[in-house]
Protein backbone atom coordinates (compact mmCIF):
# COMPACT_ATOMS: atom_id res chain seq x y z
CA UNK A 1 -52.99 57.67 -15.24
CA UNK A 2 -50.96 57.24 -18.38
CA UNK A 3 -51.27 59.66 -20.92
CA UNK A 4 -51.65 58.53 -24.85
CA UNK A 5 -49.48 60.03 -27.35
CA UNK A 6 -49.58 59.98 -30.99
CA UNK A 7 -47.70 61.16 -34.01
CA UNK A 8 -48.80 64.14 -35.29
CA UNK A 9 -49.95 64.24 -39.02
CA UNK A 10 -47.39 64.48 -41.16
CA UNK A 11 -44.29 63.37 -39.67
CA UNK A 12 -42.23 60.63 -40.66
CA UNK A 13 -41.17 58.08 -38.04
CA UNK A 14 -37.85 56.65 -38.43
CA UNK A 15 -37.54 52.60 -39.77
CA UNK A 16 -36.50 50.24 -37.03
CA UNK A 17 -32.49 49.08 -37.18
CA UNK A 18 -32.22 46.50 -39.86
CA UNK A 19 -35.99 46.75 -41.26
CA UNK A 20 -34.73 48.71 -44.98
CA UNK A 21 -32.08 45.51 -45.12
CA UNK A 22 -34.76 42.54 -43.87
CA UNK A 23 -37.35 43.58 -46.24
CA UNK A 24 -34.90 43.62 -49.25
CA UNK A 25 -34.52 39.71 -50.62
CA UNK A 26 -32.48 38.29 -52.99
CA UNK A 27 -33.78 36.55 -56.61
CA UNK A 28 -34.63 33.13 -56.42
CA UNK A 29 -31.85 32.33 -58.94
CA UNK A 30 -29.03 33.87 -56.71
CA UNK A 31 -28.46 30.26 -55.72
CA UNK A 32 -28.12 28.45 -58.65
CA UNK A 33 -26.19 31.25 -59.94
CA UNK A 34 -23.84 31.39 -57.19
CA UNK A 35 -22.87 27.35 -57.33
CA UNK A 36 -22.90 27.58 -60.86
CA UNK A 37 -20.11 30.49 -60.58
CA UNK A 38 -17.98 28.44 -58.03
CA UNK A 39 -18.40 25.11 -60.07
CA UNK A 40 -17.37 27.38 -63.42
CA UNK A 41 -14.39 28.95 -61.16
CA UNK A 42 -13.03 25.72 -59.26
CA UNK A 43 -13.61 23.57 -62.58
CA UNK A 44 -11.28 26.49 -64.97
CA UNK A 45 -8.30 26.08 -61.58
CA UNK A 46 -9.13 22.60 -61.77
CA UNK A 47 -8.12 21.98 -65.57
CA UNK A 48 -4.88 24.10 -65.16
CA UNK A 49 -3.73 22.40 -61.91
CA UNK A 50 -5.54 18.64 -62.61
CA UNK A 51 -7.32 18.67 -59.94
CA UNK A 52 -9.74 15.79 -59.41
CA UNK A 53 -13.22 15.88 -60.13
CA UNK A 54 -14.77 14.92 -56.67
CA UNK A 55 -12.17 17.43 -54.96
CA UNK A 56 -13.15 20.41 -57.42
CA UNK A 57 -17.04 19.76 -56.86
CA UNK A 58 -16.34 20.19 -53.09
CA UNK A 59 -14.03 22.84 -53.21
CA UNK A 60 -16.91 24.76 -55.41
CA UNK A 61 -19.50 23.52 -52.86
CA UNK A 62 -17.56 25.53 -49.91
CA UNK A 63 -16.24 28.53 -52.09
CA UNK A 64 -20.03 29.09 -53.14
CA UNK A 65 -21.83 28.50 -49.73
CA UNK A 66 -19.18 30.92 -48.13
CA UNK A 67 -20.26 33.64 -50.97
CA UNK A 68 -23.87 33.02 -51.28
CA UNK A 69 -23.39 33.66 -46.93
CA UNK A 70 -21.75 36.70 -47.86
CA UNK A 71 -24.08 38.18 -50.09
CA UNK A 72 -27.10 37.29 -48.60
CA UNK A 73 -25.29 39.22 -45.28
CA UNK A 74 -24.78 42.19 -47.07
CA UNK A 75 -28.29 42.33 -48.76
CA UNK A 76 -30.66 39.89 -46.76
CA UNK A 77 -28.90 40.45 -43.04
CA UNK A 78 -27.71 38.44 -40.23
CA UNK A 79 -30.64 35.92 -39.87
CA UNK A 80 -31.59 35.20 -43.48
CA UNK A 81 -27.95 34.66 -44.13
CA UNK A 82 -27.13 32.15 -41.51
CA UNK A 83 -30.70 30.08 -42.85
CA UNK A 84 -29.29 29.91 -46.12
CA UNK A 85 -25.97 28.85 -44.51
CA UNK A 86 -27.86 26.46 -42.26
CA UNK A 87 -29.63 25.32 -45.59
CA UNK A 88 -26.40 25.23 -47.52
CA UNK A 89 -24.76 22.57 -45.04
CA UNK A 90 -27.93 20.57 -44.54
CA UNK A 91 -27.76 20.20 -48.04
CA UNK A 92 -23.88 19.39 -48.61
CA UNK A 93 -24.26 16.55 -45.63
CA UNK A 94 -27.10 14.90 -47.66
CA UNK A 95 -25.29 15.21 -51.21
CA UNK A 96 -22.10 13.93 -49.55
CA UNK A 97 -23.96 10.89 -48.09
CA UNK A 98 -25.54 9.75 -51.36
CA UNK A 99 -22.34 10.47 -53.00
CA UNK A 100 -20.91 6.59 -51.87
CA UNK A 101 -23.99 5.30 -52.77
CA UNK A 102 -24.46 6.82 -56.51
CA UNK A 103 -20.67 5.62 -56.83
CA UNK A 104 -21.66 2.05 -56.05
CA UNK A 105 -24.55 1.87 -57.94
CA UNK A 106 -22.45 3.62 -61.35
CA UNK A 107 -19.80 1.11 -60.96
CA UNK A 108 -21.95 -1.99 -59.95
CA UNK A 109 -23.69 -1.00 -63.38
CA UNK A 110 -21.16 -0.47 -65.42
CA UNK A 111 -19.20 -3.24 -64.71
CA UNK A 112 -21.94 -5.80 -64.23
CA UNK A 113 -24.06 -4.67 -67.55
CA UNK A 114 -21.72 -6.31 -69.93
CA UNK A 115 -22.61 -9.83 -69.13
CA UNK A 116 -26.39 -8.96 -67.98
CA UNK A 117 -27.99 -11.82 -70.84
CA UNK A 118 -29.75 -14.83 -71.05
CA UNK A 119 -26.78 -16.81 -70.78
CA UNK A 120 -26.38 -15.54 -67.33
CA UNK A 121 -30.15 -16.28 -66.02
CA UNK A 122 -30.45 -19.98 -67.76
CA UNK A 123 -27.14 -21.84 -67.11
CA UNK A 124 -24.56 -22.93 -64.14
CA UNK A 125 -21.26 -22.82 -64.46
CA UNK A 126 -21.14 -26.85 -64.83
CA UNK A 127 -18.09 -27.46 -67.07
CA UNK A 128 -17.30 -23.82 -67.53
CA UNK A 129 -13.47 -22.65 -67.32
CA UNK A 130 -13.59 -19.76 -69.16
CA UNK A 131 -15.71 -17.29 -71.25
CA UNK A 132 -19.32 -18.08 -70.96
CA UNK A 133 -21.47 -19.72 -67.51
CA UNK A 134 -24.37 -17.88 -65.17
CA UNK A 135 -25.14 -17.49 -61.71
CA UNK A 136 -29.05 -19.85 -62.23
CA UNK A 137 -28.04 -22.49 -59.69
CA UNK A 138 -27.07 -19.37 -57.67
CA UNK A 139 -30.04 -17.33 -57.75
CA UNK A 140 -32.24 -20.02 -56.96
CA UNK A 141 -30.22 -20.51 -54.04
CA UNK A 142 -30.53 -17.83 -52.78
CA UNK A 143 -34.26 -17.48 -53.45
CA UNK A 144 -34.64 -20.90 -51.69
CA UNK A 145 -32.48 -20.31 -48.68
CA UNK A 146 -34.22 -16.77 -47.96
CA UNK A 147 -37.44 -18.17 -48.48
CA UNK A 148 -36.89 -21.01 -45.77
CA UNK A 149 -35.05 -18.41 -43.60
CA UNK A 150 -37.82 -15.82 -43.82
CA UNK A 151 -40.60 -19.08 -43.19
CA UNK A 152 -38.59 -19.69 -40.29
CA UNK A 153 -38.12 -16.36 -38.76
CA UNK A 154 -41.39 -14.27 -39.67
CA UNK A 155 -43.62 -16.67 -37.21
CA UNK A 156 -40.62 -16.60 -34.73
CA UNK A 157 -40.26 -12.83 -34.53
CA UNK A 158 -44.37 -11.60 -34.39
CA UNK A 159 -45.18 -14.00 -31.70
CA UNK A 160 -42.34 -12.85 -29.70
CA UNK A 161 -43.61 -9.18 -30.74
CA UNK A 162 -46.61 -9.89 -29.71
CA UNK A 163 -45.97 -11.15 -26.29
CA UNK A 164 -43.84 -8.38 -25.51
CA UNK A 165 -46.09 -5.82 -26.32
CA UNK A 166 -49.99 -7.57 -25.19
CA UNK A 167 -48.51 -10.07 -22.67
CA UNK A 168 -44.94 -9.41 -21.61
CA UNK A 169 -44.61 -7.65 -17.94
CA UNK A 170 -42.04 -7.76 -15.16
CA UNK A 171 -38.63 -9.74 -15.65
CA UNK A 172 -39.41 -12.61 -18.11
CA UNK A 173 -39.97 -9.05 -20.57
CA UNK A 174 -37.02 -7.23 -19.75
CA UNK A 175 -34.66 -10.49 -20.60
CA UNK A 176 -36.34 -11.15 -23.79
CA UNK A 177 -35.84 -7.63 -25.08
CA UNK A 178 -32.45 -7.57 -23.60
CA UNK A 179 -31.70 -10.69 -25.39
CA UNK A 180 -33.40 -9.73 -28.64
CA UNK A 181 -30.72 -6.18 -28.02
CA UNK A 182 -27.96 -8.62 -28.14
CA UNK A 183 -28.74 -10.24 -31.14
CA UNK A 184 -29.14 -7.41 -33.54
CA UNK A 185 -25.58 -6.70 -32.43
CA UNK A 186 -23.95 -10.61 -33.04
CA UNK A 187 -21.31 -10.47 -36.17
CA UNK A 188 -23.13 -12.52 -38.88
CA UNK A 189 -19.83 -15.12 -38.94
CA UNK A 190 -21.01 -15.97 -35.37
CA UNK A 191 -24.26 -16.89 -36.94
CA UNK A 192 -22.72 -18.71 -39.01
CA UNK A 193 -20.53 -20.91 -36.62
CA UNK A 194 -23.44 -21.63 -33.89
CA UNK A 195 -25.60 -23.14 -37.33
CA UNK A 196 -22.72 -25.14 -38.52
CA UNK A 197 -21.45 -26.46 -35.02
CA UNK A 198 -25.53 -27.00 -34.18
CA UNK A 199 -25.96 -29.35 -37.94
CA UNK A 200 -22.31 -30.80 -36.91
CA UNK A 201 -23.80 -32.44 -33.55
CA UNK A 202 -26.07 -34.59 -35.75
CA UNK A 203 -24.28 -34.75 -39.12
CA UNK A 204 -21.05 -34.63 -38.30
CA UNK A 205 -17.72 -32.28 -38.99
CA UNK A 206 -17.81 -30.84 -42.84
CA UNK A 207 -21.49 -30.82 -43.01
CA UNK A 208 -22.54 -28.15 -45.87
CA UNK A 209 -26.56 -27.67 -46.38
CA UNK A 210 -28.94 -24.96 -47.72
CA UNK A 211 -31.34 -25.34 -44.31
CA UNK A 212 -28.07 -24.46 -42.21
CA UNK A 213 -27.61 -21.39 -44.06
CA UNK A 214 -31.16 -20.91 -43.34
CA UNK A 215 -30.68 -21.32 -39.89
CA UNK A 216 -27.77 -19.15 -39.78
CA UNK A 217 -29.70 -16.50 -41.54
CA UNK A 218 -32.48 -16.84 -39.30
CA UNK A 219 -30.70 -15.88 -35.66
CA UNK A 220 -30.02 -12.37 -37.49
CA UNK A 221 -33.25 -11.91 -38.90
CA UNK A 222 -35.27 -12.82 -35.71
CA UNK A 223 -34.11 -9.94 -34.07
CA UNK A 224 -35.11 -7.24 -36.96
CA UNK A 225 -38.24 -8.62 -37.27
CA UNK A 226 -38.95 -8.27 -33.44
CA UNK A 227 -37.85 -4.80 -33.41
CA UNK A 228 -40.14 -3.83 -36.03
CA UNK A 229 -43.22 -5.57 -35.13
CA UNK A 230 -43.08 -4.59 -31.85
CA UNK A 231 -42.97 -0.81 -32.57
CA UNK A 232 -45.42 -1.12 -35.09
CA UNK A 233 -48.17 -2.99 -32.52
CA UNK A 234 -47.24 -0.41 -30.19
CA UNK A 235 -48.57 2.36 -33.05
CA UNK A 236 -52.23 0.75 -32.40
CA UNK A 237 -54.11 2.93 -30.31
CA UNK A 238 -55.67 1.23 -27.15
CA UNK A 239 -58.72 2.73 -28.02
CA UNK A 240 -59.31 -0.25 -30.45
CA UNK A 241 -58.20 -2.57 -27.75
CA UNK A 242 -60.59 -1.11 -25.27
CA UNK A 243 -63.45 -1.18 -27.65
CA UNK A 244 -63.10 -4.82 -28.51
CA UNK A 245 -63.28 -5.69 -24.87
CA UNK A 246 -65.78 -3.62 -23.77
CA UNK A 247 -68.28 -5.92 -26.36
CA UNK A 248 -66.74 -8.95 -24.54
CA UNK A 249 -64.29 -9.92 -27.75
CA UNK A 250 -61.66 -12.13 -25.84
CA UNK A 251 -57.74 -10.98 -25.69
CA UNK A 252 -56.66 -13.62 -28.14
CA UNK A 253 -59.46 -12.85 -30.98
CA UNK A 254 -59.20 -9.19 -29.83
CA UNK A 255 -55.23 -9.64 -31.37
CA UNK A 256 -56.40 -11.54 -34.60
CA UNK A 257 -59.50 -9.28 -35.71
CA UNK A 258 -58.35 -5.71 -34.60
CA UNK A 259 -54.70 -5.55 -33.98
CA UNK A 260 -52.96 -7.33 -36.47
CA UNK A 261 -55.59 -6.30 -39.13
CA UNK A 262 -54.57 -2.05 -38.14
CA UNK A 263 -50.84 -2.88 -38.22
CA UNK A 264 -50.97 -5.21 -41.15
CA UNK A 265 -48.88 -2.57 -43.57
CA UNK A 266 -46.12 -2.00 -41.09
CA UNK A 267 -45.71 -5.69 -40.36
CA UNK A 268 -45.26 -6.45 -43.99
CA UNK A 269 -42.56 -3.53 -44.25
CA UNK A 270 -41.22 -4.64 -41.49
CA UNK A 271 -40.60 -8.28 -42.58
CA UNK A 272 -39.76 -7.21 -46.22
CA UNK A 273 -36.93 -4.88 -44.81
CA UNK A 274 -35.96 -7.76 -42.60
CA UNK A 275 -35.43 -10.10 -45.80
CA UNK A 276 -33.43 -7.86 -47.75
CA UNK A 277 -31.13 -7.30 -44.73
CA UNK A 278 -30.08 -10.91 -44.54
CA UNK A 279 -30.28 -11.64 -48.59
CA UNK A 280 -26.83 -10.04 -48.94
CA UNK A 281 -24.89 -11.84 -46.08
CA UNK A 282 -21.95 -13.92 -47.37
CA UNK A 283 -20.27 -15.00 -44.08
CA UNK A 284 -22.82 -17.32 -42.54
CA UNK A 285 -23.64 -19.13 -46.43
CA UNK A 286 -19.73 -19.65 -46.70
CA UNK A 287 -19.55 -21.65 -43.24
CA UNK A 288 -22.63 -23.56 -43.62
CA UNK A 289 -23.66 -24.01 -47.43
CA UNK A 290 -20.59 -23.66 -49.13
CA UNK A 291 -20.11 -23.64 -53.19
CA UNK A 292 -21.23 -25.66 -56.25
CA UNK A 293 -20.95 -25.30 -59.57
CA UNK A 294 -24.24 -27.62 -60.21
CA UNK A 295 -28.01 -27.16 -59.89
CA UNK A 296 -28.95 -28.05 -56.57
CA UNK A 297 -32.42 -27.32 -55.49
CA UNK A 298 -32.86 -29.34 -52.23
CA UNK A 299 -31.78 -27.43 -49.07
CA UNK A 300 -31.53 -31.05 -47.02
CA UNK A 301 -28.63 -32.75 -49.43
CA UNK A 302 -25.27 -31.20 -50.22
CA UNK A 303 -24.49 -27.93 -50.99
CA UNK A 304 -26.28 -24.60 -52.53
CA UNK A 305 -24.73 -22.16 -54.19
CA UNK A 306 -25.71 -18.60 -53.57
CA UNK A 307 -25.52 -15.17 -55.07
CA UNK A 308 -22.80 -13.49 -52.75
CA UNK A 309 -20.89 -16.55 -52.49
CA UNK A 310 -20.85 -16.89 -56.22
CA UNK A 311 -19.85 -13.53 -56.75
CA UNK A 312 -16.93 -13.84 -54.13
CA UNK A 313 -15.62 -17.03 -55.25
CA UNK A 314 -15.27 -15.62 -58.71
CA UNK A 315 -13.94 -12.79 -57.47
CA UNK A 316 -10.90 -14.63 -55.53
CA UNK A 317 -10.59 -17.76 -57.14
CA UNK A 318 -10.92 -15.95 -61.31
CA UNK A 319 -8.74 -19.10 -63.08
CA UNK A 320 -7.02 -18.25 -65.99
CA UNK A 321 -7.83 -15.92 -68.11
CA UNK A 322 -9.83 -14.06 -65.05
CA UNK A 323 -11.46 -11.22 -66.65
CA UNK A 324 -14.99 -13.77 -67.56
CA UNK A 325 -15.14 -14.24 -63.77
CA UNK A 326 -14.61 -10.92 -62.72
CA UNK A 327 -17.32 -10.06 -65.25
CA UNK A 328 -19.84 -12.78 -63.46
CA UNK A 329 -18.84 -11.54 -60.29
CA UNK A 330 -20.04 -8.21 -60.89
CA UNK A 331 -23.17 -9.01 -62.66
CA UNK A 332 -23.81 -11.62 -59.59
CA UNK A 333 -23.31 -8.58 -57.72
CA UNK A 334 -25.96 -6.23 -59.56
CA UNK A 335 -28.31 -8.78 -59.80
CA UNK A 336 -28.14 -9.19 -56.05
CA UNK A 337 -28.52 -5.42 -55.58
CA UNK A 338 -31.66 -5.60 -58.20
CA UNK A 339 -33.12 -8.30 -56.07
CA UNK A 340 -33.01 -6.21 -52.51
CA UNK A 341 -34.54 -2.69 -54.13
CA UNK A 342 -37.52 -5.05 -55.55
CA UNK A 343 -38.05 -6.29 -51.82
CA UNK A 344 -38.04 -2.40 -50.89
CA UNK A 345 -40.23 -1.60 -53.63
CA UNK A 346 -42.75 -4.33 -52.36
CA UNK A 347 -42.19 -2.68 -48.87
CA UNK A 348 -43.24 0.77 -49.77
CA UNK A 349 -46.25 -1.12 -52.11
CA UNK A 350 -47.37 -2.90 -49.34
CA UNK A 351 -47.19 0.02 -47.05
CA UNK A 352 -49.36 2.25 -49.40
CA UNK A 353 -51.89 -0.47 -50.29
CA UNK A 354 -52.56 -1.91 -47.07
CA UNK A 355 -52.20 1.20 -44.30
CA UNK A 356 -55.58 1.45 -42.68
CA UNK A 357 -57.54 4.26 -44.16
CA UNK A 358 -59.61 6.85 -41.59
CA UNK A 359 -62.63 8.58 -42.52
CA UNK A 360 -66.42 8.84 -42.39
């Protein structure tokens, strides 16, 4: 049998290796103070060498993750130094990837405010050389174009959702979902050329029309939509499912009254998301709609001008003196980017609003 020992009263048992070190912790404001330090340091070598901005930021970044390591292995130990390391570079990979993005946006701001007036929002550039114009006839385009495109598509892509995921089995599903692969990969200037060589065969060579462009915009929206509704239906649980049939509800009105109905606030993210991914494309209009400088609200006669073709034919083709396009250009350009976080505001709106809610 094995014999118990104990400590006798009144002696002191030694601290494990490491314990005295792991129960000391730094301040909360070692951090800040530590990047503040390098940024103070890096920004004072900086002014007397001229070095740039973004390179002095990262150069403090490193030189103050390396010494809030340091100290933190001196004080903390091993472990709670490499989290804070771990935490340190977690943190640098997410400020450098918003770093292109808060660039963008400054510039796209800053150089599109200036001409951001009612000017801009009421009249065409009908007549205009110089100083003076807006991008109307454009932004009605555009709103025209993605509304047909999204009227087309949205139908298209939850009925094929919804066969693949309450109907689809064997082969027939495997080549639609390899073909619906395919097409989120196709280069939107293919799109493009299959509308305009499909409006060709029964208009003829040169054709330019806002339903092309729709067209065009549709065979790369299709496949987003797919995607998304399909992995949202597959969210459902088959408990519902199994419910509804087991009181004799048919399949069909089982997918009307209790499927759609649960997964009604990821569909409409899903097709929101969809719209402002194909709102931006400038390839496929330029093939198949084209340019005016006119009003033109019917997508079945002539051209339509759009918002990123607007803003990239005044961006390469500027006249004399070019600065006033350049200006429109970059003020087509903002309102463009305006446009697209409104459809991602409705997406997160229509997400919160409409999610099924669980309780008693």
């Amino acid at each position: 049998m094995s014999q118990l020992t104990s400590t006798p009263p009144g002696t002191r048992t030694s601290p494990l290796p490491g314990s005295v070190r792991a129960a000391r912790r730094l301040p909360r404001w070692t951090t800040a103070a530590v990047f503040a330090g390098a940024l103070a340091v890096v920004l004072l070598l900086g002014a007397l060498t001229h070095l740039l901005l973004a390179v002095s930021v990262l150069l403090a970044a490193v030189l103050a993750t390396v010494a809030l390591y340091a100290l933190s292995r001196a004080v903390e130990g091993r472990r709670a130094a490499t989290d804070r390391l771990v935490t340190c570079a977690v943190v640098g990979a997410f400020g450098l990837a918003m770093l292109p993005l808060v660039s963008l946006v400054y510039e796209v701001v800053s150089r599109g405010i200036a001409r951001l007036d009612s000017e801009f929002f009421s009249s065409s550039m009908v007549g205009i050389v110089g100083e003076g114009g807006g991008a109307y006839h454009a932004i009605f385009g555009t709103l025209i174009i993605t509304g047909l495109t999204a009227l087309i598509s949205v139908p298209i892509g939850l009925l094929t959702a919804i066969y693949l995921v309450e109907y689809g089995t064997g082969r027939l599903k495997r080549a639609i979902t390899f073909l619906v692969d395919v097409m989120t990969g196709i280069p939107s200037i293919v799109a493009g050329l299959f509308a305009y060589a499909l409006f060709a065969i029964f208009f003829g060579p040169g054709v330019r029309l806002g339903i092309a462009g729709a067209v065009a915009l549709s065979v790369l929206m299709i496949p987003v939509v797919v995607r998304s509704a399909e992995e949202v239906l597959k969210l459902v649980p088959n408990e519902l499912r199994e419910a509804s049939y087991a009181l004799g509800v048919p399949k069909w009105r089982t997918i009307v009254k209790v499927v759609l109905p649960t997964a009604v606030a990821g569909l409409g993210t899903g097709v929101t998301l969809a719209v402002a991914r194909v709102i931006g494309e400038t390839a496929p209009l330029l093939v198949t709609v084209g340019i005016t400088n006119a009003t033109n609200l019917n997508p079945f006669d002539g051209r339509m001008a759009t918002l990123p073709v607007f803003a990239y034919y005044q961006l390469t083709q500027p006249g004399v003196p070019p600065q006033y396009a350049i200006d429109r250009a970059w003020t087509a350009a903002l309102v463009l980017i305006a446009i697209v976080m409104a459809l991602n505001l409705v997406a997160r709106l229509i997400s919160r609003f409409f999610a099924p809610t669980t309780g008693r």
